[in-house]
Protein backbone atom coordinates (compact mmCIF):
# COMPACT_ATOMS: atom_id res chain seq x y z
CA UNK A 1 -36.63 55.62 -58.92
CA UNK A 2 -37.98 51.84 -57.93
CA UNK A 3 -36.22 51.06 -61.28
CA UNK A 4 -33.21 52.32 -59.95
CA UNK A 5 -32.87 51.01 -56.66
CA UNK A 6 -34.01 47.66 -57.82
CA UNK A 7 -31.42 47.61 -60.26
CA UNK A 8 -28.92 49.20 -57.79
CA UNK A 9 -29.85 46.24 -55.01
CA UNK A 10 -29.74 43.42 -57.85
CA UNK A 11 -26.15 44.71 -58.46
CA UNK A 12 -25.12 44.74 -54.80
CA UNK A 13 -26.48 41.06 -54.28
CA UNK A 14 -24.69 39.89 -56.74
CA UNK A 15 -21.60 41.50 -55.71
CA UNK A 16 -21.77 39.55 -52.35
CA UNK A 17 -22.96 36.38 -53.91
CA UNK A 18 -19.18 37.41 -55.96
CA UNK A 19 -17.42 37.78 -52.84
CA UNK A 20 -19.06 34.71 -50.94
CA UNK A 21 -18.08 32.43 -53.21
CA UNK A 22 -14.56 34.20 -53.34
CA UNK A 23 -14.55 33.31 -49.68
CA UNK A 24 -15.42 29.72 -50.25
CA UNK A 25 -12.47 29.30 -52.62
CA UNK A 26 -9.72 30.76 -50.48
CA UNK A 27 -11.24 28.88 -47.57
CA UNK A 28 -10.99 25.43 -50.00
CA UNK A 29 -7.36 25.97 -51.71
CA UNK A 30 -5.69 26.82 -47.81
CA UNK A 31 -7.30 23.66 -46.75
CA UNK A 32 -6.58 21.58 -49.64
CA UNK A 33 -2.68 22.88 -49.48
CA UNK A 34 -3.00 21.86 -45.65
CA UNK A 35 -3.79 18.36 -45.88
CA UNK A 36 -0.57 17.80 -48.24
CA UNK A 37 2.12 16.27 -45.78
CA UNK A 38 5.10 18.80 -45.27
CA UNK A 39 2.86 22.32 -45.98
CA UNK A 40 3.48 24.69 -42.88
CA UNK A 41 0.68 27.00 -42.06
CA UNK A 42 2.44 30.10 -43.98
CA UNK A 43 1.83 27.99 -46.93
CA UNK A 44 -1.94 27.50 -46.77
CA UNK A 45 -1.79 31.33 -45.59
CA UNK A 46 -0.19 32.05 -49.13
CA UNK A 47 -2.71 30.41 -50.70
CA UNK A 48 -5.88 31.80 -49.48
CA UNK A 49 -4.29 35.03 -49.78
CA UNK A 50 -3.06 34.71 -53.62
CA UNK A 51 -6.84 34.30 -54.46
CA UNK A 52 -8.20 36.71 -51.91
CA UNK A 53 -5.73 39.22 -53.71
CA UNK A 54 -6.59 38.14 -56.96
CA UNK A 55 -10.03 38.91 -56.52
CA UNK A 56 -9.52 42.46 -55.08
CA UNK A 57 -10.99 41.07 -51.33
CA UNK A 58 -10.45 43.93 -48.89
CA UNK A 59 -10.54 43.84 -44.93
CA UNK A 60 -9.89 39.92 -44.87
CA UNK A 61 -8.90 37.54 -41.96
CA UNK A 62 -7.45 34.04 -42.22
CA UNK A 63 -7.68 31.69 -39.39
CA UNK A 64 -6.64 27.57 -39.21
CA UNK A 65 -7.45 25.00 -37.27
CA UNK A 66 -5.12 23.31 -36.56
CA UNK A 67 -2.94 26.48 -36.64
CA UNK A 68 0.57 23.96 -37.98
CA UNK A 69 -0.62 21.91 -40.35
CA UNK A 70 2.52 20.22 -39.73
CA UNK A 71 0.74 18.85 -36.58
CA UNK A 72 -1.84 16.67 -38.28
CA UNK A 73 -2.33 12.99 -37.84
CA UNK A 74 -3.86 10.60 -40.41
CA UNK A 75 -7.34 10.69 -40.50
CA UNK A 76 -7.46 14.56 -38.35
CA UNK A 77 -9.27 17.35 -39.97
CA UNK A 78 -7.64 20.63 -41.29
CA UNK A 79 -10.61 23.84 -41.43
CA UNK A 80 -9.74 26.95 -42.80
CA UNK A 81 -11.99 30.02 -42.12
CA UNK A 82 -11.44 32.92 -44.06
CA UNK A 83 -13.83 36.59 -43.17
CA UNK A 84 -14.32 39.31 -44.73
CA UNK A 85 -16.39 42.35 -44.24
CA UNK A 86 -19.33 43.48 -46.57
CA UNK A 87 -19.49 46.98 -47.00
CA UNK A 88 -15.07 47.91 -48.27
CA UNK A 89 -16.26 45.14 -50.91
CA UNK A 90 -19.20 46.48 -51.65
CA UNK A 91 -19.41 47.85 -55.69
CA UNK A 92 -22.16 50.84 -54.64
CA UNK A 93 -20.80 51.83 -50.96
CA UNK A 94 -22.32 48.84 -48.75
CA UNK A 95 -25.88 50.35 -48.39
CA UNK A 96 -27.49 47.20 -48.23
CA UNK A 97 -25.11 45.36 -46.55
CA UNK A 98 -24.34 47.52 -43.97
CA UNK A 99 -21.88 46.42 -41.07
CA UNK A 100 -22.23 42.41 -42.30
CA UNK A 101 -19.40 40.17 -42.69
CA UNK A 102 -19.07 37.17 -44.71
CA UNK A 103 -17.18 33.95 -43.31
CA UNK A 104 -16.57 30.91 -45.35
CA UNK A 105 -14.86 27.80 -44.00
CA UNK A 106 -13.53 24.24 -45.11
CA UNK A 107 -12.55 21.22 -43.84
CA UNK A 108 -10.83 18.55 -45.00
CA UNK A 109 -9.22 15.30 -44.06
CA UNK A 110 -5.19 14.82 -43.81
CA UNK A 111 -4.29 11.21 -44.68
């Protein structure tokens, strides 16, 4: 049984070290279509999503900062922040990661 639920909780960590860095990416591609002069907010939005989707990612929220990229000024910073909560991602049923939630954000610079 220790076998087991070592094995089981191994599995589970890396499933959330999976969906972590799945968070870091969306977060990074929205941002990175941001800071390109003419994208509008449902672009970035798009973005994160397409990966987000690509990677199965249930229960997600994307938020921006500034939220019309269309508004930044050289040299301003664009941050995306994308959440997402533990346990619907979870490969076993969320036992150890009861009622968590993952958030991820990047920022870059619009020039």
């Amino acid at each position: 049984p220790l076998l087991v639920l070592v094995t089981l909780g191994t599995i589970e960590a890396c499933a959330m070290l999976f969906l972590k860095q799945t968070l870091a990416i969306a977060a990074f591609e929205g941002a990175r279509l941001g800071v390109v002069q003419g994208s509008e907010s449902f672009n970035v939005e798009a973005q994160s999503q397409l990966i987000l989707t690509d990677h199965a990612v249930q229960g997600y929220s994307i938020s921006m900062q500034p939220a019309d990229p269309r508004t930044l000024s050289s040299g301003d910073y664009m941050r995306v922040t994308v959440t997402a909560p533990c346990s619907p991602n979870s490969l076993i049923g969320g036992w150890f990661y009861a009622n968590m939630t993952f958030s991820e954000s990047a920022e870059l610079a619009y020039y």
